[in-house]
Structure formats: structure tokens, C-alpha cells
Protein backbone atom coordinates (compact mmCIF):
# COMPACT_ATOMS: atom_id res chain seq x y z
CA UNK A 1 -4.43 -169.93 -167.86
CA UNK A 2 -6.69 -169.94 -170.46
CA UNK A 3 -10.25 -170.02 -171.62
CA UNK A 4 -12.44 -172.59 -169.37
CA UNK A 5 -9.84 -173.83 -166.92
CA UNK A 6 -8.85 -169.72 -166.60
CA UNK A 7 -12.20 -169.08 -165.74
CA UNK A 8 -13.39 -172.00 -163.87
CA UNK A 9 -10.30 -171.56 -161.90
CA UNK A 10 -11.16 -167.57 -161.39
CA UNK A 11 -14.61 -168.59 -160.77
CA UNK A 12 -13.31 -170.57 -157.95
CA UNK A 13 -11.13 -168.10 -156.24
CA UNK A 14 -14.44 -165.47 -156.61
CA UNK A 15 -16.31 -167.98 -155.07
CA UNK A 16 -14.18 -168.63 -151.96
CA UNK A 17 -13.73 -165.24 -150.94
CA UNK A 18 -17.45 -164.62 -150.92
CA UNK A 19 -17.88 -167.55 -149.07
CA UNK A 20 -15.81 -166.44 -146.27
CA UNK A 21 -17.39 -163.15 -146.32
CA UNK A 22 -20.80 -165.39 -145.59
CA UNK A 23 -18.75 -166.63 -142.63
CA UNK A 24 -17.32 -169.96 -144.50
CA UNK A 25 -13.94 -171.41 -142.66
CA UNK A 26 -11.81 -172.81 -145.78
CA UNK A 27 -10.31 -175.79 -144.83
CA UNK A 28 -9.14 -177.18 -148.20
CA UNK A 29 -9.30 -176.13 -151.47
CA UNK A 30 -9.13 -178.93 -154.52
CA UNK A 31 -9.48 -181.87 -152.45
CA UNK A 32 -8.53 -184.84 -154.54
CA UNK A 33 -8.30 -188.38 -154.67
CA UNK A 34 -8.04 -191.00 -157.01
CA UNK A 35 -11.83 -190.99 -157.60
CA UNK A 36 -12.49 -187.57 -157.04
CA UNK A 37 -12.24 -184.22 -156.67
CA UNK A 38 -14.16 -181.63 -154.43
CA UNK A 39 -13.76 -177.80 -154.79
CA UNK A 40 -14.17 -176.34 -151.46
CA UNK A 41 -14.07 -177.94 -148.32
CA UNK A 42 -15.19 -175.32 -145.45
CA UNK A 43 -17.17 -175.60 -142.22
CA UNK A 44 -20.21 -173.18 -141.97
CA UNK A 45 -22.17 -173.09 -138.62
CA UNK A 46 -20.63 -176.16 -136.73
CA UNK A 47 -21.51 -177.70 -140.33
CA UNK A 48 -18.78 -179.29 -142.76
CA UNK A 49 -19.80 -178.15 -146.25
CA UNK A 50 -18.21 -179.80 -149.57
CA UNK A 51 -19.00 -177.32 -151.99
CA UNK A 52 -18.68 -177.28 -155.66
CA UNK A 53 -18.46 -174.50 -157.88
CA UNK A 54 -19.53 -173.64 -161.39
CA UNK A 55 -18.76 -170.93 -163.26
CA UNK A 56 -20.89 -169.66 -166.41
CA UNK A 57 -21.06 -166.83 -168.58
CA UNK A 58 -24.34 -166.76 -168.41
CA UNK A 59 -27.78 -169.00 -167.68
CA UNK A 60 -28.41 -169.01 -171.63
CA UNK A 61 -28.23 -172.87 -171.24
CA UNK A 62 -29.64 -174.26 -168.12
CA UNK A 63 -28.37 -172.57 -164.59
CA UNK A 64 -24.94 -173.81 -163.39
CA UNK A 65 -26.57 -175.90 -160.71
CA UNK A 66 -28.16 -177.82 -163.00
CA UNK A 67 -24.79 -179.34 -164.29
CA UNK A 68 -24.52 -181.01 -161.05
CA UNK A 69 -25.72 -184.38 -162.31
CA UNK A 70 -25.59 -187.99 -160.62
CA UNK A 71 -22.16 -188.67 -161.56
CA UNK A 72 -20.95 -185.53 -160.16
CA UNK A 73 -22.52 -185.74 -156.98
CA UNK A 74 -21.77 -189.45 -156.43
CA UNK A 75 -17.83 -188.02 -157.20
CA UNK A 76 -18.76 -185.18 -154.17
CA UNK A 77 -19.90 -187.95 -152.16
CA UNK A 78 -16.61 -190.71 -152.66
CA UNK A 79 -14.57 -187.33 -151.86
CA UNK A 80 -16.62 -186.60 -148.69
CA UNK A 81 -16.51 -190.13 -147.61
CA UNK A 82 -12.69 -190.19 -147.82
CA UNK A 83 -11.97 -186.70 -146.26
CA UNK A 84 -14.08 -187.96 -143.23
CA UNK A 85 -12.53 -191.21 -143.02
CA UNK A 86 -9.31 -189.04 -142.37
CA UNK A 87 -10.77 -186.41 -140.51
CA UNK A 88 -13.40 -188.00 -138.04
CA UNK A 89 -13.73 -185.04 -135.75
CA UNK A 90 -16.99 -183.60 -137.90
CA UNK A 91 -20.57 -185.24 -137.37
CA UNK A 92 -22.81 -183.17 -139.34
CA UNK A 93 -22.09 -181.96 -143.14
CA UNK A 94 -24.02 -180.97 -146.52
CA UNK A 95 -23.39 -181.05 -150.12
CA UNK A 96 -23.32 -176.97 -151.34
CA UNK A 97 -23.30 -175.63 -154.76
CA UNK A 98 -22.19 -171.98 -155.69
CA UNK A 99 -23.19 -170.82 -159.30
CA UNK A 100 -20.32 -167.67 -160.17
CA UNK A 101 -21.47 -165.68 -163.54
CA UNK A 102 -18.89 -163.81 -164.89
CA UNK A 103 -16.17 -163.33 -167.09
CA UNK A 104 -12.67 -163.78 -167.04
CA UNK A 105 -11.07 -160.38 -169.04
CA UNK A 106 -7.59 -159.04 -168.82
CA UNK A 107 -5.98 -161.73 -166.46
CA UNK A 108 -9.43 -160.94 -164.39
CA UNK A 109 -12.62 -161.91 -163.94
CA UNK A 110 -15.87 -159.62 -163.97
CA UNK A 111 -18.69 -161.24 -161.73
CA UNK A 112 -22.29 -160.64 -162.53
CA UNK A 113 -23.50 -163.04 -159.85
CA UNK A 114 -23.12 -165.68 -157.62
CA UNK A 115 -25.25 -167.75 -155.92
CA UNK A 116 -25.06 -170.09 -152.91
CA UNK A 117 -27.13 -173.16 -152.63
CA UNK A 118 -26.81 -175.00 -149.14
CA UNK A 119 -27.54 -178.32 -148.91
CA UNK A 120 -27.86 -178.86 -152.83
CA UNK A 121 -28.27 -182.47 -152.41
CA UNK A 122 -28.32 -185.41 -149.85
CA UNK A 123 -27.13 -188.84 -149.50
């Protein structure tokens, strides 16, 4: 892996495990369909949370939430709709965001932060 897709993908892994430590179930992981893709599914609290995740270097340009525009979240929302359709047994869920700063160095990846944010958005 290299340069964005390297770190976005380390930035991902990061951000799962510190989800679970926040007591996050992982159900799924790059949930995709033809429409869309979501980066986390997990349930939180009774909750099921579709979370995405962006990884910076740093907030020099904005904050990584903030690149969660319309057509993202209207992506997030096709991808929810379809992973209930085929998984009915959930009745309440949210729209999270984690922000991961870091680096990736050395086939690594140094974090300097990350940042939850439940319920980013709504329907």
C-alpha cells in the first residue's frame, strides 16, 4: 500500500480498534454495494452505528469531519438502507464519524489523535 489508500486504510484499522476499546461490536468492515460504501458497521449501546472514517495528517485544511459532505452522507445513508433491508433485526441506528490524525511511516502508522463523533448526522 501506498500513500493515501496506505494511510486511509491504516487510519481505518487505528480507528476500529479504538472503537472497540469504547465498547464498539464490529459487525462489518467495508460494507459495499453498488452505490456505496460504508466503513464500519458496529453496534454501540443496543445502537447500530455506520461509521465513517477519515484520516488526515493534520487539521491544516478544514477538520476531517468536515469532508463529510451531502454526497457522502447520502452514500452512508443508500448503504444503511440496504444493510437494514438485509438485516431487519436492528430498530434504532446513527450516522458516526471518527477523524484519525496520523501518519503512516515504516509500514506503520503514528496516531496523533482521533476523534469520535456520534450521531454526526441524521436522516
Amino acid at each position: 500500500m501506498r500513500g493515501k489508500n496506505a494511510s486511509g486504510a491504516l487510519g481505518e484499522e487505528c480507528a476500529a480498534k479504538h472503537l472497540e476499546s469504547l465498547g464498539y461490536r464490529i459487525l462489518c468492515r467495508n460494507y459495499r454495494t453498488h452505490l456505496a460504501e460504508i466503513d464500519i458497521i458496529a453496534t454501540h449501546g443496543g445502537c447500530l452505528c455506520f461509521v465513517e472514517v477519515k484520516t488526515r495528517k493534520s487539521k491544516n485544511f478544514g477538520s476531517a469531519y468536515e469532508s463529510v459532505n451531502f454526497s457522502k452522507r447520502q452514500k452512508m445513508i443508500l448503504g444503511a438502507r440496504s444493510f437494514m433491508a438485509a438485516n431487519r433485526s436492528f430498530s434504532q441506528f446513527r450516522f458516526d464519524v471518527v477523524e484519525v490524525y496520523g501518519t503512516a511511516a515504516g509500514g506503520g502508522f503514528a496516531v496523533n489523535e482521533i476523534n469520535v463523533i456520534q450521531n454526526a448526522f441524521e436522516v
